[in-house]
Protein backbone atom coordinates (compact mmCIF):
# COMPACT_ATOMS: atom_id res chain seq x y z
CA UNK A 1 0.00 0.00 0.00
CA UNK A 2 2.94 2.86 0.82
CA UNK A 3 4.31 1.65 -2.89
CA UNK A 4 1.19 2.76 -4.27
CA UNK A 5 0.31 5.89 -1.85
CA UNK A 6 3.86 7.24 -2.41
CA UNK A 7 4.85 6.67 -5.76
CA UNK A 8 8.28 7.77 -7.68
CA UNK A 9 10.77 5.57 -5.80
CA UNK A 10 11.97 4.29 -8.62
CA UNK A 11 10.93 0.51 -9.00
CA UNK A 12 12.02 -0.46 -5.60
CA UNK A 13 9.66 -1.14 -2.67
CA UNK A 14 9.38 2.38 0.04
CA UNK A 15 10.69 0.59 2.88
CA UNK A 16 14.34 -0.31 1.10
CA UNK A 17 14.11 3.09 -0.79
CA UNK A 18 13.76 5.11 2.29
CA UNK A 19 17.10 2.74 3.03
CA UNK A 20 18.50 3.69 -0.01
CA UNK A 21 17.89 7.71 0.33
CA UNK A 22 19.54 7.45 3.56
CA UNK A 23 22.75 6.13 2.37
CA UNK A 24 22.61 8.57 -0.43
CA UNK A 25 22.11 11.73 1.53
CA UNK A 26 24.50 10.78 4.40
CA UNK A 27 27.63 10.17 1.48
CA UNK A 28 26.26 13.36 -0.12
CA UNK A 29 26.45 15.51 3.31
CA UNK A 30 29.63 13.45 4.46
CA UNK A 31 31.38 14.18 1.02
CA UNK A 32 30.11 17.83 1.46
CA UNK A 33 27.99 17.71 -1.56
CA UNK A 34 24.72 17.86 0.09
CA UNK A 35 22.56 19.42 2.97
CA UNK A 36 24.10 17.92 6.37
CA UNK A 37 21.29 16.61 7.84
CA UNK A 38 18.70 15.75 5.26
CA UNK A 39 19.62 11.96 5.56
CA UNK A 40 17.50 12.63 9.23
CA UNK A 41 14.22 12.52 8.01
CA UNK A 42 14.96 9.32 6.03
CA UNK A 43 16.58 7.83 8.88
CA UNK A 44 13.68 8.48 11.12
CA UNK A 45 11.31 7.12 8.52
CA UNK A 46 12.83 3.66 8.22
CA UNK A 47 13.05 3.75 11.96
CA UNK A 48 9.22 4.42 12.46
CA UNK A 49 8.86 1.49 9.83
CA UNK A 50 10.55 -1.21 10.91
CA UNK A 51 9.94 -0.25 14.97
CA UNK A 52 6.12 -0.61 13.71
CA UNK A 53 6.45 -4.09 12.35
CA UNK A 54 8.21 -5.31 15.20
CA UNK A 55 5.47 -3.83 17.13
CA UNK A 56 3.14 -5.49 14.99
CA UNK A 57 4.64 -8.61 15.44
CA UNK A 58 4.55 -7.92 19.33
CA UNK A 59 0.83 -7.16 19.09
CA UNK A 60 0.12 -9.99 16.88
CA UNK A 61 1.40 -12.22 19.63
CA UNK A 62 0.21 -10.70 22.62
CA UNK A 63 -3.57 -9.98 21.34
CA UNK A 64 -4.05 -12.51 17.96
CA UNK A 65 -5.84 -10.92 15.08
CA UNK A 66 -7.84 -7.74 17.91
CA UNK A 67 -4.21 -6.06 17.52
CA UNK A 68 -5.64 -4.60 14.12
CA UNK A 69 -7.75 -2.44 16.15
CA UNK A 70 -4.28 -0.80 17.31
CA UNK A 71 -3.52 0.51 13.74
CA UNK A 72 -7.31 0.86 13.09
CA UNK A 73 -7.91 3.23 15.61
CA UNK A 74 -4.90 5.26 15.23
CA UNK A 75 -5.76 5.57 11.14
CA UNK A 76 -9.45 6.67 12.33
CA UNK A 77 -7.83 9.28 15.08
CA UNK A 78 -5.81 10.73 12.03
CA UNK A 79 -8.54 10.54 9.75
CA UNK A 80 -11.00 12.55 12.06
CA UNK A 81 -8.15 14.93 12.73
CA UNK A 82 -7.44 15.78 9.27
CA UNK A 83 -11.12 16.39 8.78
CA UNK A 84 -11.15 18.83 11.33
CA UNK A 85 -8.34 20.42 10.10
CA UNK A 86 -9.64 21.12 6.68
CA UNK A 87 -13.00 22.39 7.76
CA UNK A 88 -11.58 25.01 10.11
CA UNK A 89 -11.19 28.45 8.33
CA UNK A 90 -7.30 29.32 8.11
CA UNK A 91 -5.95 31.28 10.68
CA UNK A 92 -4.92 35.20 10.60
CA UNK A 93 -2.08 35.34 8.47
C-alpha cells in the first residue's frame, strides 16, 4: 500500500528506498555535496517502519488478530483529525 500511496521511488519497494535515500544523503552531506542533515528525516522514517512491524509482530502475539484495532484506531484518530483540520477556516495570516 505505501508503494502505491507514495509513488516515484523508482521501481524499488518504500521501505528499502527510504534505506537507499539514507545512504545517499548521508555520502552526499559526508562528502560535502549535500545538505548535512537531510539523511535525518529518512533515517527516522525507516526507523518508524521497521519499529512498527516489530510492534506489529509484538501485538500480533500478545492480542491474535484484535491487535488490528491498534492501527485501526490510530488511522481513524488521524482521519478525524485531518477532517477537522480542513474544515476550520485558516488562521490570521
Amino acid at each position: 500500500m505505501l508503494n502505491t500511496a507514495l509513488p516515484g521511488v523508482g521501481g524499488i519497494t518504500f521501505v528499502t528506498g527510504t534505506l537507499t535515500r539514507t545512504g545517499q544523503a548521508l555520502v552526499a552531506a559526508l562528502a560535502g555535496r549535500g545538505p548535512r542533515w537531510a539523511w535525518v528525516p529518512q533515517l527516522a522514517a525507516w526507523t518508524a517502519l521497521t519499529a512498527g512491524a516489530g510492534l506489529g509482530g509484538v501485538l500480533e502475539v500478545q492480542f491474535g488478530h484484535a491487535a488490528l484495532m491498534f492501527p485501526a484506531t490510530g488511522a481513524l484518530l488521524a482521519a478525524l483529525l485531518a477532517a477537522i483540520a480542513a474544515t476550520r477556516p485558516a488562521g490570521p495570516g
